[in-house]
PDB file of N, CA and C in Angstrom:
ATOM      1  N   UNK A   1      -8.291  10.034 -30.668  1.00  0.00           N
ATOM      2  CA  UNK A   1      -6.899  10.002 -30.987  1.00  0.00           C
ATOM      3  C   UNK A   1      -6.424   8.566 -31.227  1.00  0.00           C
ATOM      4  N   UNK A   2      -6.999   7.455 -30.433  1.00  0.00           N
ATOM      5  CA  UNK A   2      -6.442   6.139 -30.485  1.00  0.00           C
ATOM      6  C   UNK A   2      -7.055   5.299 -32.060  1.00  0.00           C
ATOM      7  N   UNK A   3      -8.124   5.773 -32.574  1.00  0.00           N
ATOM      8  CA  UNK A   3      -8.296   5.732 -33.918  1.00  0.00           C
ATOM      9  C   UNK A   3      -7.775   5.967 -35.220  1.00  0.00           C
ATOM     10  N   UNK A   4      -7.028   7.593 -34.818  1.00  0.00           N
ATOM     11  CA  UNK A   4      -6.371   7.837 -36.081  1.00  0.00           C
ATOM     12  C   UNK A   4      -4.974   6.980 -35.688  1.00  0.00           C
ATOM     13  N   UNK A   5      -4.057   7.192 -34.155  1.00  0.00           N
ATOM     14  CA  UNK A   5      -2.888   6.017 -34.491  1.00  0.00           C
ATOM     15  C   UNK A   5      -3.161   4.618 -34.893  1.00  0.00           C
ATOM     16  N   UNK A   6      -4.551   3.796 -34.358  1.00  0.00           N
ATOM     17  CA  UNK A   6      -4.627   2.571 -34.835  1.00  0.00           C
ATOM     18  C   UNK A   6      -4.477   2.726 -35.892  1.00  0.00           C
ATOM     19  N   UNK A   7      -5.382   3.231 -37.105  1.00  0.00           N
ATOM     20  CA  UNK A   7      -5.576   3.573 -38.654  1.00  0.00           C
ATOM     21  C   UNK A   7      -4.318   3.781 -39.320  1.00  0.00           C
ATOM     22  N   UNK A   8      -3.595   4.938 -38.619  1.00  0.00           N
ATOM     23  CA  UNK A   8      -2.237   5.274 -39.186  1.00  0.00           C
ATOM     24  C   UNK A   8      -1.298   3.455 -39.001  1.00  0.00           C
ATOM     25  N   UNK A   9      -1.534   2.806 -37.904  1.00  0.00           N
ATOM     26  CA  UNK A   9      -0.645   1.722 -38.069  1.00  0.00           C
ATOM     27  C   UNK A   9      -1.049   0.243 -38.929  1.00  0.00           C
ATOM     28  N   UNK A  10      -2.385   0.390 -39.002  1.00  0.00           N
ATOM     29  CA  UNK A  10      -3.065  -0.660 -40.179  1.00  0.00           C
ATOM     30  C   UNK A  10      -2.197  -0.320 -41.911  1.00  0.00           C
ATOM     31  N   UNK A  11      -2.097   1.319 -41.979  1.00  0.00           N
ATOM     32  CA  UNK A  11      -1.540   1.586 -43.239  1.00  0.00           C
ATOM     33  C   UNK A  11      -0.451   1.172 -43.308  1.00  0.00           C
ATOM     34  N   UNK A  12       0.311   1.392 -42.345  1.00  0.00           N
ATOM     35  CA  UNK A  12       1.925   1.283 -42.272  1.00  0.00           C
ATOM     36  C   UNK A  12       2.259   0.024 -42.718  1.00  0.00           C
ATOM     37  N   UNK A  13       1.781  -0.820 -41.595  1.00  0.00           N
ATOM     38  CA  UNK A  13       1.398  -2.214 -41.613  1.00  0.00           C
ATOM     39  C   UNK A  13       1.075  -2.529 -43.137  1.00  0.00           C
ATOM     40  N   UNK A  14       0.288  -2.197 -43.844  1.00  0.00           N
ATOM     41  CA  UNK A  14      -0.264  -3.066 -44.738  1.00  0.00           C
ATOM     42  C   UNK A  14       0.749  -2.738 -46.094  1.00  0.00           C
ATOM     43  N   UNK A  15       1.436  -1.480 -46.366  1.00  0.00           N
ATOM     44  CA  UNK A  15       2.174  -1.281 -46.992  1.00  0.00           C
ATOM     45  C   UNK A  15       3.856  -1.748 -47.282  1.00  0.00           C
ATOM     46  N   UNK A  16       3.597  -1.959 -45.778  1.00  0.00           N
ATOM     47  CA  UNK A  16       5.303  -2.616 -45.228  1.00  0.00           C
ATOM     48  C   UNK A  16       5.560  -3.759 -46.268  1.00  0.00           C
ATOM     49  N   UNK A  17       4.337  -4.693 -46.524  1.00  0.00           N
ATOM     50  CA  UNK A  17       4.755  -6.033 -47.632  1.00  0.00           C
ATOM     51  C   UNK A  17       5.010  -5.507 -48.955  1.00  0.00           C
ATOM     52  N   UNK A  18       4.360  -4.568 -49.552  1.00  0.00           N
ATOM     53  CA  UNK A  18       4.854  -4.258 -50.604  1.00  0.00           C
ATOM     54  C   UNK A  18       6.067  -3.221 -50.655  1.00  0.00           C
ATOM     55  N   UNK A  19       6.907  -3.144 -49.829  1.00  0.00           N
ATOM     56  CA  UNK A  19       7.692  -2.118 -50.147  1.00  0.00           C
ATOM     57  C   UNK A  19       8.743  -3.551 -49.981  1.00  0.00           C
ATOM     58  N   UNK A  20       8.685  -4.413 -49.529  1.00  0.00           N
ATOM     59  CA  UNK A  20       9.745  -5.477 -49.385  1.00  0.00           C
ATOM     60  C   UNK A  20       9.510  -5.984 -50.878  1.00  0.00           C
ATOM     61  N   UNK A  21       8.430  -6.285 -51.432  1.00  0.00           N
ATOM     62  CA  UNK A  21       8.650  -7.091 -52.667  1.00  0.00           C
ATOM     63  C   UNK A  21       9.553  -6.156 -53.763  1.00  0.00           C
ATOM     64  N   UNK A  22       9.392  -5.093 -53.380  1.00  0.00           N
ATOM     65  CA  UNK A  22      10.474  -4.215 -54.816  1.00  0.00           C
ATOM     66  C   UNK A  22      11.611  -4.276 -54.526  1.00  0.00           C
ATOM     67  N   UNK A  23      12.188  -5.338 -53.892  1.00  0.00           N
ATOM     68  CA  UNK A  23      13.846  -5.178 -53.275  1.00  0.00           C
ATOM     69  C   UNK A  23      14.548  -5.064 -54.553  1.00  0.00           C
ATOM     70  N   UNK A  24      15.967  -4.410 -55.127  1.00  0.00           N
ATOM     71  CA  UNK A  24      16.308  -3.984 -55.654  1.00  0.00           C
ATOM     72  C   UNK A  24      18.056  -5.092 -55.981  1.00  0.00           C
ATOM     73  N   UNK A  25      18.116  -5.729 -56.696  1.00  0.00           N
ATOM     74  CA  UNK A  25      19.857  -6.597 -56.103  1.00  0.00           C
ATOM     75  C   UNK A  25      20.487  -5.831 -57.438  1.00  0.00           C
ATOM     76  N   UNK A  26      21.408  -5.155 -56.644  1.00  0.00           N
ATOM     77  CA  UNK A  26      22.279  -4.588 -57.444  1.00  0.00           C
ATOM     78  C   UNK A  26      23.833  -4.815 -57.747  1.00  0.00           C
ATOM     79  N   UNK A  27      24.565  -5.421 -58.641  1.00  0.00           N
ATOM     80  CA  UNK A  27      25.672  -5.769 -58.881  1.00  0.00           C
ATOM     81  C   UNK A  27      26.628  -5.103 -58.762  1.00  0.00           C
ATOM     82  N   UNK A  28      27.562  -5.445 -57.688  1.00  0.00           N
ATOM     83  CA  UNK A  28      28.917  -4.211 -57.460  1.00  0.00           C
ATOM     84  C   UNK A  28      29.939  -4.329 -58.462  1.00  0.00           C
ATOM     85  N   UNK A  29      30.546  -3.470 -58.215  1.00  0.00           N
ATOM     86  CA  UNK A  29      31.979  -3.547 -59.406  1.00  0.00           C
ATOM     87  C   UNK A  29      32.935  -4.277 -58.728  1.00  0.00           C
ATOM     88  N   UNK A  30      33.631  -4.967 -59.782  1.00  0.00           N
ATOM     89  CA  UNK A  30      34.518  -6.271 -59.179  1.00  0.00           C
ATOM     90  C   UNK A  30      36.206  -5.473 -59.554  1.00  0.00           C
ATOM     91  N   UNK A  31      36.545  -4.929 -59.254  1.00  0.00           N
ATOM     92  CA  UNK A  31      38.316  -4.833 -59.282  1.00  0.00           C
ATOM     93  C   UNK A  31      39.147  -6.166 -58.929  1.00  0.00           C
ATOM     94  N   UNK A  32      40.064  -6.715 -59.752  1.00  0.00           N
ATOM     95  CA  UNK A  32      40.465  -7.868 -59.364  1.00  0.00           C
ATOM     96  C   UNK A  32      42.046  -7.156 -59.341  1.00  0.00           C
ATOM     97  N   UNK A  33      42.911  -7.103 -59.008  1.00  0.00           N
ATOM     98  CA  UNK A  33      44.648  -6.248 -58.318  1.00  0.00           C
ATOM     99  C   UNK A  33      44.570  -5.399 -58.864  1.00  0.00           C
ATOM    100  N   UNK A  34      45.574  -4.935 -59.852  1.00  0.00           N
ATOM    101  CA  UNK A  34      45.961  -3.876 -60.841  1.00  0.00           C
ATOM    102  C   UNK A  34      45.314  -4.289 -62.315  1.00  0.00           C
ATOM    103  N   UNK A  35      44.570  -4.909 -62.904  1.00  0.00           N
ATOM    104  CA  UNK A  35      44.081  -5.215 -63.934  1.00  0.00           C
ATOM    105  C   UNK A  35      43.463  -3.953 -64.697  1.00  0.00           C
ATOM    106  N   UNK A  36      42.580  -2.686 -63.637  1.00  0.00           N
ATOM    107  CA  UNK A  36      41.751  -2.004 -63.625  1.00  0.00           C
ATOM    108  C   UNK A  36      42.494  -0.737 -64.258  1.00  0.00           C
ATOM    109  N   UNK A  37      44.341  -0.922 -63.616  1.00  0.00           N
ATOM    110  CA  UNK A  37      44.958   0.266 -64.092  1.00  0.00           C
ATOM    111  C   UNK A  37      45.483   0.350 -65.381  1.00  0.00           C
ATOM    112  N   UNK A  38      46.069   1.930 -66.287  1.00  0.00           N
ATOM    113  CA  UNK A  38      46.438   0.953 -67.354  1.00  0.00           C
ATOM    114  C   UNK A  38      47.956   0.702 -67.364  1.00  0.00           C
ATOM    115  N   UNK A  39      48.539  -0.112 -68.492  1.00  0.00           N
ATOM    116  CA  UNK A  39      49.923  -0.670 -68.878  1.00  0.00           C
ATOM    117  C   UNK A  39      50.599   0.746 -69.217  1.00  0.00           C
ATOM    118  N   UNK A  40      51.380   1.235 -68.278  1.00  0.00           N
ATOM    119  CA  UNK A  40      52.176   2.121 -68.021  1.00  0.00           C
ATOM    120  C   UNK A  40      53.362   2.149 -67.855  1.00  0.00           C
ATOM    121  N   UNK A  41      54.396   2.475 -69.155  1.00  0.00           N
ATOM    122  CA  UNK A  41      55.977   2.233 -68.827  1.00  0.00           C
ATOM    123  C   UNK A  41      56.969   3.616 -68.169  1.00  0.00           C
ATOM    124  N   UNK A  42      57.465   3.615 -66.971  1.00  0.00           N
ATOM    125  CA  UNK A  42      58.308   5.161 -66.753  1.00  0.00           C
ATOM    126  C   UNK A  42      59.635   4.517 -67.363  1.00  0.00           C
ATOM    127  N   UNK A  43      60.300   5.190 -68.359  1.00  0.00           N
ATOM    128  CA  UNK A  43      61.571   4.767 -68.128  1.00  0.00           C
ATOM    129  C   UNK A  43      62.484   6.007 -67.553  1.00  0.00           C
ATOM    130  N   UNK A  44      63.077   5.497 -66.406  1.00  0.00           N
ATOM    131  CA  UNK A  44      64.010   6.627 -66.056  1.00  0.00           C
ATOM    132  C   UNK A  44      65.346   6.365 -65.563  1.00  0.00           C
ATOM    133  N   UNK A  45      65.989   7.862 -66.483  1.00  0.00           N
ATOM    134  CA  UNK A  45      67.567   7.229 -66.797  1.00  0.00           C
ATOM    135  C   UNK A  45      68.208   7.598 -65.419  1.00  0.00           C
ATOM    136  N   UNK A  46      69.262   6.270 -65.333  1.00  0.00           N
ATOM    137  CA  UNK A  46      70.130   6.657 -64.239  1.00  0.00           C
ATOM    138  C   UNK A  46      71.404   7.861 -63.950  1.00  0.00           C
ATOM    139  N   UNK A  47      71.881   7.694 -65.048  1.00  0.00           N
ATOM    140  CA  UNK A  47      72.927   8.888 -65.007  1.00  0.00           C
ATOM    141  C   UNK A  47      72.198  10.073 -65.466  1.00  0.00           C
ATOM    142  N   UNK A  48      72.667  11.325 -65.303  1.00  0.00           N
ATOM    143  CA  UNK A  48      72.691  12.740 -66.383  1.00  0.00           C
ATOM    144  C   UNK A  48      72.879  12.506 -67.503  1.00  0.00           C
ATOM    145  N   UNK A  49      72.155  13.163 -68.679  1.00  0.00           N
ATOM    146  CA  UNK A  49      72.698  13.319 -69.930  1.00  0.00           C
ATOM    147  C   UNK A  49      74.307  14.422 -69.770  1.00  0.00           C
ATOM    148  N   UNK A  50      75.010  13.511 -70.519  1.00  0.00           N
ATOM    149  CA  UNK A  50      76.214  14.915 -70.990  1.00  0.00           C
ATOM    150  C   UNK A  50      76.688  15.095 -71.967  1.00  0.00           C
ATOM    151  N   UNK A  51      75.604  16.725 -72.538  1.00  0.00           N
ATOM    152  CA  UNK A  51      75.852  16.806 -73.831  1.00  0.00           C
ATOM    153  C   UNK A  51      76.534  17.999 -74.079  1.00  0.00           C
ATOM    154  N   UNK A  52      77.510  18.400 -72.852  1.00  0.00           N
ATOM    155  CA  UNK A  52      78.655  19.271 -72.999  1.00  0.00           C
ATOM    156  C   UNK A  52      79.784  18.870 -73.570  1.00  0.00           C
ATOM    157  N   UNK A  53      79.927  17.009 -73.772  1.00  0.00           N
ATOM    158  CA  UNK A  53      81.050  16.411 -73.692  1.00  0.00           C
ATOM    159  C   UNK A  53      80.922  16.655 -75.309  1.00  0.00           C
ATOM    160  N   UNK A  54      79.686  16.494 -75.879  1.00  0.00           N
ATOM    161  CA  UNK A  54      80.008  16.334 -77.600  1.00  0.00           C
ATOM    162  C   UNK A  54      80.204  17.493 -78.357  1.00  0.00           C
ATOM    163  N   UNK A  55      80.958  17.918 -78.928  1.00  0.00           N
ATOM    164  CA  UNK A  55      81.441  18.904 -79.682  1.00  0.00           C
ATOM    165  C   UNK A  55      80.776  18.322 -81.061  1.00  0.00           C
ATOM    166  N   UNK A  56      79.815  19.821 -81.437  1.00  0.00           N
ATOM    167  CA  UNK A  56      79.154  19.817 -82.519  1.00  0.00           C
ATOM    168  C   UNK A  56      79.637  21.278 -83.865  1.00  0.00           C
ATOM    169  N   UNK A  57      80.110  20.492 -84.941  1.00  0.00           N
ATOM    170  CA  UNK A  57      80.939  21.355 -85.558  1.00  0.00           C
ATOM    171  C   UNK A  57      79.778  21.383 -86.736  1.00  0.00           C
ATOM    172  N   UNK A  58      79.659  23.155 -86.616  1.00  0.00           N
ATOM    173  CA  UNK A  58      78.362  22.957 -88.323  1.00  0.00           C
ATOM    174  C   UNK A  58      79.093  22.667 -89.228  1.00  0.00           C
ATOM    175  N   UNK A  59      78.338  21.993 -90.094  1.00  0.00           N
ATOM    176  CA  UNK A  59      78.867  21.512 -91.708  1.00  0.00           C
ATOM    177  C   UNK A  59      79.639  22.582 -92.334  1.00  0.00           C
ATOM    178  N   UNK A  60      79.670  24.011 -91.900  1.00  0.00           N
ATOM    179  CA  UNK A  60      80.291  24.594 -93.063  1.00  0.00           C
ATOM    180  C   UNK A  60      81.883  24.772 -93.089  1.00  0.00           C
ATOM    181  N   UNK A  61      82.367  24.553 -91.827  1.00  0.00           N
ATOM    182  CA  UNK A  61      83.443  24.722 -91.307  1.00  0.00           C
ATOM    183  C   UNK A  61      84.144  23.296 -91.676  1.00  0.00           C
ATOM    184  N   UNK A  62      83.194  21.613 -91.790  1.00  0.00           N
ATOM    185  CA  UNK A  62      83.855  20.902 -92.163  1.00  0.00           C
ATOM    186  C   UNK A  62      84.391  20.997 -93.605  1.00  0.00           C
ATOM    187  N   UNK A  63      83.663  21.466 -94.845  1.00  0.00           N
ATOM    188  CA  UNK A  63      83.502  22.122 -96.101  1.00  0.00           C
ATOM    189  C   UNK A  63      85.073  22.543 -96.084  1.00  0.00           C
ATOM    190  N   UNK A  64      85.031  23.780 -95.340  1.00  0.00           N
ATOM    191  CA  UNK A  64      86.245  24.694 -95.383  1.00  0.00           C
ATOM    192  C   UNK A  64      87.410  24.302 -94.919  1.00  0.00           C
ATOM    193  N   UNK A  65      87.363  23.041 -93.821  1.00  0.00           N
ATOM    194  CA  UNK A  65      88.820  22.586 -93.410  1.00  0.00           C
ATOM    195  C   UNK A  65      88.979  21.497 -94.859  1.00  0.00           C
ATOM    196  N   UNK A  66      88.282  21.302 -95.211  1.00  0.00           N
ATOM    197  CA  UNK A  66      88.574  20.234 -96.672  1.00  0.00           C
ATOM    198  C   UNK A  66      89.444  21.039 -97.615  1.00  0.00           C
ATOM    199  N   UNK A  67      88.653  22.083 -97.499  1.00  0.00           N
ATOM    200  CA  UNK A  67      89.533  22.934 -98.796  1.00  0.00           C
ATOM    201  C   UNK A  67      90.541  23.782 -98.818  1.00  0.00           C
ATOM    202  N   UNK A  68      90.967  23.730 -97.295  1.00  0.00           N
ATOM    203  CA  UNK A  68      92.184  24.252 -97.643  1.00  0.00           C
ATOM    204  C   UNK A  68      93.291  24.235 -97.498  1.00  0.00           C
ATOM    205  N   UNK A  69      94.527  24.450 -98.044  1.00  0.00           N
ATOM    206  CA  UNK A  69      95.699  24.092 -98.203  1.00  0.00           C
ATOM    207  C   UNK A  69      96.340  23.482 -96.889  1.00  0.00           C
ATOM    208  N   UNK A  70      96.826  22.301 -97.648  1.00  0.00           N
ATOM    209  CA  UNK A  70      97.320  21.438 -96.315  1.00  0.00           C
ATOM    210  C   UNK A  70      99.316  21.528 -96.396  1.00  0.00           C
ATOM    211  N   UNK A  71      99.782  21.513 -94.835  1.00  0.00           N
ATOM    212  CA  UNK A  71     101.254  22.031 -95.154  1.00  0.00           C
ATOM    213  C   UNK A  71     101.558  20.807 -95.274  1.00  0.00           C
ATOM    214  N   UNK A  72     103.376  20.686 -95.984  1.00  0.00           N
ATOM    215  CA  UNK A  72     103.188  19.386 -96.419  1.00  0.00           C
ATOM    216  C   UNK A  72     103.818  18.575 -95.415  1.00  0.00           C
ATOM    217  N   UNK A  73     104.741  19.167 -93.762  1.00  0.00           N
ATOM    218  CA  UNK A  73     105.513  18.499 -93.193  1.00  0.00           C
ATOM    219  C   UNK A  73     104.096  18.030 -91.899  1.00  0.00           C
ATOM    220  N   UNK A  74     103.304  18.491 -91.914  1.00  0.00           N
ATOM    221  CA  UNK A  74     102.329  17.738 -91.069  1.00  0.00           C
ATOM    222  C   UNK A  74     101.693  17.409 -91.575  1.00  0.00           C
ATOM    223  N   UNK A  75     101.274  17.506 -92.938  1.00  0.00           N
ATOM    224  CA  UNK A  75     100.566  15.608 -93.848  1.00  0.00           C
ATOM    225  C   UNK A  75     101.320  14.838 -93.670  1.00  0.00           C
ATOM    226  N   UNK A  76     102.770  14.571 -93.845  1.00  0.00           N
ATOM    227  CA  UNK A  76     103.732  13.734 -93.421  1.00  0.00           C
ATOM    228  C   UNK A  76     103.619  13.231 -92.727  1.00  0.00           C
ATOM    229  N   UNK A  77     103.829  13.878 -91.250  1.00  0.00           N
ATOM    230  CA  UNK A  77     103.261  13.366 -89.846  1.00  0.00           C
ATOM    231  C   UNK A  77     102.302  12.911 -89.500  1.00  0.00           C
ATOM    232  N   UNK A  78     101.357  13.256 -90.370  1.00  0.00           N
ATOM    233  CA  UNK A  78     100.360  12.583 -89.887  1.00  0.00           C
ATOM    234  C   UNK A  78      99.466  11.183 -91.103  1.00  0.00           C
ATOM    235  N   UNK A  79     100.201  10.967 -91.953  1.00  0.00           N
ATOM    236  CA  UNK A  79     100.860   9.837 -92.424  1.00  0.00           C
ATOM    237  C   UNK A  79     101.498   8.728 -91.988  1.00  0.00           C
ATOM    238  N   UNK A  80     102.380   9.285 -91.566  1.00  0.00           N
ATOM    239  CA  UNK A  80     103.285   8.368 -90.596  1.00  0.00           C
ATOM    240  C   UNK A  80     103.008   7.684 -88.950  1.00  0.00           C
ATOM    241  N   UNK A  81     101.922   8.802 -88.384  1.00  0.00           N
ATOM    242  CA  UNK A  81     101.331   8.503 -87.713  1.00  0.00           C
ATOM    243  C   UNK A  81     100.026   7.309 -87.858  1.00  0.00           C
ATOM    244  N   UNK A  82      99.424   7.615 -88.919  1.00  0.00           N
ATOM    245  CA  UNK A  82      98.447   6.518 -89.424  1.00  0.00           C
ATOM    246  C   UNK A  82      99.175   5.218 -89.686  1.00  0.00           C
ATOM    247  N   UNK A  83     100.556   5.222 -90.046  1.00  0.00           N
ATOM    248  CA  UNK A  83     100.872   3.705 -90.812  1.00  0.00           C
ATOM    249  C   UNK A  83     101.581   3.418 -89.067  1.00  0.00           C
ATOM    250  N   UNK A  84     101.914   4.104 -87.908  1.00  0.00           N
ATOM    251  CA  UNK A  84     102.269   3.326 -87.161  1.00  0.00           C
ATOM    252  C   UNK A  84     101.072   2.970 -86.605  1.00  0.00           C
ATOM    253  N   UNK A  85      99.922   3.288 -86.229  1.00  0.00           N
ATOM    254  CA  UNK A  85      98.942   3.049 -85.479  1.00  0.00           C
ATOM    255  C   UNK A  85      98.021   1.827 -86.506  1.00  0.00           C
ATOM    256  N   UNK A  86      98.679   1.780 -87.980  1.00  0.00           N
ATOM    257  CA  UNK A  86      97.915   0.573 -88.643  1.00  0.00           C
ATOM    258  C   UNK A  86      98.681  -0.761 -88.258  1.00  0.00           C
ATOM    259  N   UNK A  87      99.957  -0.731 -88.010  1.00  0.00           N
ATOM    260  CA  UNK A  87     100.983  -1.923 -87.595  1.00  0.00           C
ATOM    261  C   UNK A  87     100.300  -2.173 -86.337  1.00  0.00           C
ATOM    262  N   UNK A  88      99.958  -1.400 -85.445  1.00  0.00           N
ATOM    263  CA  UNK A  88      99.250  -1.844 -84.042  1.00  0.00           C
ATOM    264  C   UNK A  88      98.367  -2.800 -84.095  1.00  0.00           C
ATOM    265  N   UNK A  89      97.774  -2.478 -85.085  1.00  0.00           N
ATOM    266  CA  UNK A  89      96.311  -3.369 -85.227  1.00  0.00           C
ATOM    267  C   UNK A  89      96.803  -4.216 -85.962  1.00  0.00           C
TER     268      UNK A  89
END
């Protein structure tokens, strides 16, 4: 029995140098801060949108208030209203 452990430890032994010469140096990955992440913009708005406030009139209805008959004592008025609000300015 003390033959085959001597034997078994001559191998061990003699192999041990060559398993050191294959040492292996392997280069880690270098992360240097946030460089690694990418250029990412959030923009986020502070208020609510409020798009209850805008009144959206389809084109056809503007068409039709063009064309039709205007009375003549509130063109007046509102004539007269334009030339006082042009003296303002």
């Amino acid at each position: 029995m003390k033959p085959l452990i001597l034997l078994s430890l001559i191998i061990v032994s003699w192999t041990a140098p060559a398993l050191a010469q294959n040492e292996v140096d392997l280069e880690g990955a270098r992360i240097f801060g946030n460089k690694e992440l990418p250029n990412i913009t959030y923009i986020v708005p502070w208020q609510d949108e409020r798009l209850d406030t805008i009144e959206i009139q389809p084109i056809g209805n503007l068409f039709e208030e063009a064309l039709e008959p205007v009375d003549r004592e509130i063109f007046k008025r509102k004539i007269e209203l334009y030339q006082l609000l042009q003296k303002t300015l």
